[in-house]
Protein backbone atom coordinates (compact mmCIF):
# COMPACT_ATOMS: atom_id res chain seq x y z
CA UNK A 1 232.97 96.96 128.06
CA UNK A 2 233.65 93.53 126.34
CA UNK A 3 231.76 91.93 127.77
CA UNK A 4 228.45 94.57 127.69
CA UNK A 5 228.78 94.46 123.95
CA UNK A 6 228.87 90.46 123.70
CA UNK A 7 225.85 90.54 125.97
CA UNK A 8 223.93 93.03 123.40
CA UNK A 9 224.85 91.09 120.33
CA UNK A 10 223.43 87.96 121.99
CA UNK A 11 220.13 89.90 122.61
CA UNK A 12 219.75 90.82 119.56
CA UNK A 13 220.10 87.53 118.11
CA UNK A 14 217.73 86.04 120.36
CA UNK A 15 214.92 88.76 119.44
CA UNK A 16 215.56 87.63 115.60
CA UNK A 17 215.13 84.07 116.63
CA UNK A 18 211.94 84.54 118.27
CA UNK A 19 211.27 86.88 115.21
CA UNK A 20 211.79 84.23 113.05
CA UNK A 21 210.13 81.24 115.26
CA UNK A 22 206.80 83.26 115.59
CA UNK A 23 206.41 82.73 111.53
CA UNK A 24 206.90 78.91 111.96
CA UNK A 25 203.56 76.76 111.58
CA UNK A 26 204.64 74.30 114.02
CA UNK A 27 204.72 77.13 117.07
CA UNK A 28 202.23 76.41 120.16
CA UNK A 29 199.55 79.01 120.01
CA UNK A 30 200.92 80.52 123.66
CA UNK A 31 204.41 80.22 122.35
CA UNK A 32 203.63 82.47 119.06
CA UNK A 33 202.04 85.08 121.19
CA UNK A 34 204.30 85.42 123.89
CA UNK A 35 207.49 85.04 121.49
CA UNK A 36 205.46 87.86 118.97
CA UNK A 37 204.89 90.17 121.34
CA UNK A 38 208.34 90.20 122.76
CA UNK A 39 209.66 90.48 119.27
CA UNK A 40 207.43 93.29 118.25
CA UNK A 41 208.05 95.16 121.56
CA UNK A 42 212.04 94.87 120.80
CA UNK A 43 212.01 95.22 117.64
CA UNK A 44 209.85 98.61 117.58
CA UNK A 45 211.16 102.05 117.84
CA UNK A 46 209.46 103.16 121.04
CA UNK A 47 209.63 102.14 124.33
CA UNK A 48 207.12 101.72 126.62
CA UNK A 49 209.08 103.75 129.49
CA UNK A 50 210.41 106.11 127.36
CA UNK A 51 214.49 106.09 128.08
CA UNK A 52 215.07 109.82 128.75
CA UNK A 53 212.85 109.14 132.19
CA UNK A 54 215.67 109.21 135.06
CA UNK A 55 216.73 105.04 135.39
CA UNK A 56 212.73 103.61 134.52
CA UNK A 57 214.01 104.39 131.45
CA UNK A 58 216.28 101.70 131.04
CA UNK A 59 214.57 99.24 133.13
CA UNK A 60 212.49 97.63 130.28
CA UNK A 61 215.83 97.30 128.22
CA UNK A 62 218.07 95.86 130.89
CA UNK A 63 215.22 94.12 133.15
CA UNK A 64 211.91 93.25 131.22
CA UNK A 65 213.21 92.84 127.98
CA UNK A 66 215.82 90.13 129.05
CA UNK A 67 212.99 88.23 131.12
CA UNK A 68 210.27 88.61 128.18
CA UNK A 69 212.72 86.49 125.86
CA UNK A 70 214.42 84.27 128.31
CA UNK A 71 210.41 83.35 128.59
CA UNK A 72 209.05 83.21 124.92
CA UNK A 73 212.74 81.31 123.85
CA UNK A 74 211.52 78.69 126.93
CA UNK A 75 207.95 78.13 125.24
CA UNK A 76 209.42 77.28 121.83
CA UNK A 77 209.75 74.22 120.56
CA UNK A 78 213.82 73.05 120.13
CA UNK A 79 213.54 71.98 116.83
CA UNK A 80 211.43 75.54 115.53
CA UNK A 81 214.62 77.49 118.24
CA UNK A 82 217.26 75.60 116.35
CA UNK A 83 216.07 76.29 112.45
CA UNK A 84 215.20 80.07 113.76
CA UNK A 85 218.82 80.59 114.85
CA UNK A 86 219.90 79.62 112.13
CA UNK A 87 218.22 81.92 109.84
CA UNK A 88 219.10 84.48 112.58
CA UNK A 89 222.78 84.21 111.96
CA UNK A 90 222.41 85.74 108.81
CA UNK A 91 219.42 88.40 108.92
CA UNK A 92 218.90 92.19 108.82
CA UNK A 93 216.94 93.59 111.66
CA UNK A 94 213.19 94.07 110.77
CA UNK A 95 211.18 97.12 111.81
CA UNK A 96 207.70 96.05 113.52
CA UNK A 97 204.70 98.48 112.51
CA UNK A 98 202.90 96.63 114.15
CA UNK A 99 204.79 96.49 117.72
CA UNK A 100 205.19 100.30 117.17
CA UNK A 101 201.16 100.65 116.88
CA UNK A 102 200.91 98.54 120.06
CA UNK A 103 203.11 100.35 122.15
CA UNK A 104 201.55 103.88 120.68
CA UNK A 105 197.96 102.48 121.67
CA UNK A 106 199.66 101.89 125.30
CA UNK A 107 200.69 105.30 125.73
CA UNK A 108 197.45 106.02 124.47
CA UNK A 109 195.24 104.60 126.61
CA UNK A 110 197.43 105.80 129.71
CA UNK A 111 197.67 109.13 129.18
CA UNK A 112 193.61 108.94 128.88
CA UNK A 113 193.48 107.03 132.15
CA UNK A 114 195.81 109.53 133.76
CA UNK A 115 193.95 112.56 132.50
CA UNK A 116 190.66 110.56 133.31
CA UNK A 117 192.09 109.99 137.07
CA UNK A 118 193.21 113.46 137.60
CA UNK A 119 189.97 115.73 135.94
């Protein structure tokens, strides 16, 4: 159990350094994007499998999260990584409006294809 709550505490840390990375000037374009919308997608309040679905649920936070920020932390820059963990160390966690929106359009746009599909 230790170790499960180590393992969440370091994922959390790394979303608020990408959080914090995306705002630096010196970011690569693909970097920013890829870093932003990982951040945005952790850092909103819904999910794009929603977690009360039977084990899909949980397989963005266990599977694609993990993979999305091992990714965006290996596009940024060492330098911009190592002054965004350090403001990390310190920080509150941020609420993204505008990951939220992105996810909502998501759903959106698949329950239209769906209902598109099926009528």
């Amino acid at each position: 159990m230790q170790k499960l709550k180590q393992w969440a505490r370091q994922l959390k840390k790394q979303i608020m350094i990408l959080y914090y990375a995306v705002r630096d000037p010196r970011m690569p374009w693909y970097a920013r994007l890829v870093a932003a919308m990982v951040a945005a997608y952790a850092l909103s309040p819904i999910d794009l499998i929603p977690d009360f679905i039977p084990v899909l649920g949980y397989l963005d936070d266990v599977i694609l999260l993990p993979i999305g920020i091992w990714l965006a932390l290996k596009l940024i820059p060492m330098e911009v990584r190592r002054e965004a963990a350090q403001m990390a160390e310190n920080a509150k966690r941020p609420v993204s409006k505008l990951g939220a929106a992105v996810i909502i359009l998501v759903w959106v746009v698949g329950i239209a294809a769906a209902f598109a599909i099926l009528w």
